[in-house]
Protein backbone atom coordinates (compact mmCIF):
# COMPACT_ATOMS: atom_id res chain seq x y z
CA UNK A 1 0.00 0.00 0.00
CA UNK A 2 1.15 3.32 -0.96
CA UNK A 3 2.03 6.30 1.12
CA UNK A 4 -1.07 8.43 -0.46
CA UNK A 5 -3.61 5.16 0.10
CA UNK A 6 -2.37 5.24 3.50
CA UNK A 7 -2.89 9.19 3.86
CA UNK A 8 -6.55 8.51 2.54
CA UNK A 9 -7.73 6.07 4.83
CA UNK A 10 -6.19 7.98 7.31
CA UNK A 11 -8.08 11.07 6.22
CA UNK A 12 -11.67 8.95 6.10
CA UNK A 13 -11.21 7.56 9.65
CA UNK A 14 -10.62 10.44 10.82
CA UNK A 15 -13.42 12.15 9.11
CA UNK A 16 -15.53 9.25 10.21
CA UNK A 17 -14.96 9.77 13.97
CA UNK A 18 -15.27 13.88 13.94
CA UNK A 19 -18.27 13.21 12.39
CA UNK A 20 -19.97 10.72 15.53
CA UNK A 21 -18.17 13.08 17.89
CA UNK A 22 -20.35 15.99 16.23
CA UNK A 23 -23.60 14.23 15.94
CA UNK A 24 -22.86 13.04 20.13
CA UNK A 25 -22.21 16.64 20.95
CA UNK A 26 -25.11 17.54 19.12
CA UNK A 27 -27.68 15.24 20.55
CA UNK A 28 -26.22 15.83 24.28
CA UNK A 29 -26.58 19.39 23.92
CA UNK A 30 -30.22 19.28 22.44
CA UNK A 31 -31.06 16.99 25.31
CA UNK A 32 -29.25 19.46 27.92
CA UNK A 33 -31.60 22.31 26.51
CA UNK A 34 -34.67 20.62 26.37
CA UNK A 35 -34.52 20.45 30.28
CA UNK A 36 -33.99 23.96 30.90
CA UNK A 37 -36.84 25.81 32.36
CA UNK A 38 -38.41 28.97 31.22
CA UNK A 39 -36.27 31.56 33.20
CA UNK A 40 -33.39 29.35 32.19
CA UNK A 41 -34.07 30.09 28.64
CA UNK A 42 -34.88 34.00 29.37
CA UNK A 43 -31.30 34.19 30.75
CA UNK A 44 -29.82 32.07 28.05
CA UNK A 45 -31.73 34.10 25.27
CA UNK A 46 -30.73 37.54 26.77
CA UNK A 47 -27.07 36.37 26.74
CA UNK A 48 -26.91 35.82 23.33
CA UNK A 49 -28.91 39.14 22.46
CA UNK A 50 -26.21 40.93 24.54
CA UNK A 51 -23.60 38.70 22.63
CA UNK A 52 -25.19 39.89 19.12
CA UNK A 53 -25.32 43.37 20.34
CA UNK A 54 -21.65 43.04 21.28
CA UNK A 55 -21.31 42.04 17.78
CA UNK A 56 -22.92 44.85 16.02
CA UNK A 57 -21.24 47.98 17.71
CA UNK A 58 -17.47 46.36 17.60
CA UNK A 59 -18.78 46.10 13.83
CA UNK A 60 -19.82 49.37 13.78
CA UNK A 61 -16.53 50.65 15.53
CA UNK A 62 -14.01 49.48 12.93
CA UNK A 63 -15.95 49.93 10.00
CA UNK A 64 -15.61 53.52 8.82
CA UNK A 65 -17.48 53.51 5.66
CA UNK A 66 -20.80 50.93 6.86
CA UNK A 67 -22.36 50.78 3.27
CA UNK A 68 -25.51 51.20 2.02
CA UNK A 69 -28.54 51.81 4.28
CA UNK A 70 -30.65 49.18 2.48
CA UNK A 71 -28.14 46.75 2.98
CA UNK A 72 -27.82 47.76 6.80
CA UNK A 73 -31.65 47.66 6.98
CA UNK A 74 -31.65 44.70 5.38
CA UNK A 75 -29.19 42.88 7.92
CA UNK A 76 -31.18 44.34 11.15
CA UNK A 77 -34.49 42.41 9.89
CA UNK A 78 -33.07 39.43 9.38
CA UNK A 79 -31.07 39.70 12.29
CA UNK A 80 -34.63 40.32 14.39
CA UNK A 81 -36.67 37.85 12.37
CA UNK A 82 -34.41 35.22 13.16
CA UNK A 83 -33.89 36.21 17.00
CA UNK A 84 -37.80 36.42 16.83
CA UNK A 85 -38.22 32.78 15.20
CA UNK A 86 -35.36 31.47 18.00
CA UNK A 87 -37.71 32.97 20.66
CA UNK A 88 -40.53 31.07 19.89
CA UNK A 89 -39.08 28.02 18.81
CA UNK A 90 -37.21 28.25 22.68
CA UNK A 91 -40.27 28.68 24.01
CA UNK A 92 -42.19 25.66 22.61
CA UNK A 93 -43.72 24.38 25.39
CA UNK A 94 -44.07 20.24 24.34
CA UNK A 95 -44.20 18.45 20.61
CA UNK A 96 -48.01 19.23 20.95
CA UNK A 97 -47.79 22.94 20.07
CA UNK A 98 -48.40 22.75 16.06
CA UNK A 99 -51.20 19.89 16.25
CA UNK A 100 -53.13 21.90 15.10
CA UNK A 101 -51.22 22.16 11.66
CA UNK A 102 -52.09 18.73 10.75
CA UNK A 103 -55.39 18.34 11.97
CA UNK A 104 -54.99 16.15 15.41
């Protein structure tokens, strides 16, 4: 077996076990925040709007010519749609929530 054979199977095993170590990560960390409570969440969700807001003015600081103010407009809706979605996605109380999308 070649030095390059050996360097790709190396490379695929590799890949292999980042990928598992992702997808445990990812399923430990769903379950971890399906048991937080609601002021849990509150806290968590105004860390991460402090976090984006943290975000925007060190953007804001270095960036002496900002653009357009379409495109800037642009940016702050998506940025509150999404936070806005996130919201009431983390606030989902139980699977039964959308029944009533499918007729149960």
């Amino acid at each position: 077996m070649s030095l390059i054979q050996r360097g790709f199977e190396t490379l695929e095993t590799s890949a292999a076990t980042l990928l598992l170590e992702v997808d445990s990560v990812l399923r430990t960390s769903a379950l971890w925040f399906s048991g937080l409570n609601t002021a849990e969440r509150t806290l968590g969700v105004c860390g991460f709007i402090v976090f984006l807001i943290v975000l925007m003015v060190g953007a804001a600081r270095r960036d002496r010519d900002p653009g357009s103010d379409l495109r800037q407009f642009s940016g702050a809706l998506v940025l509150v749609v999404t936070v806005a979605f996130g919201l009431g996605w983390g606030f989902d109380q139980g699977p039964g929530s959308f029944s009533y999308l499918f007729g149960r």
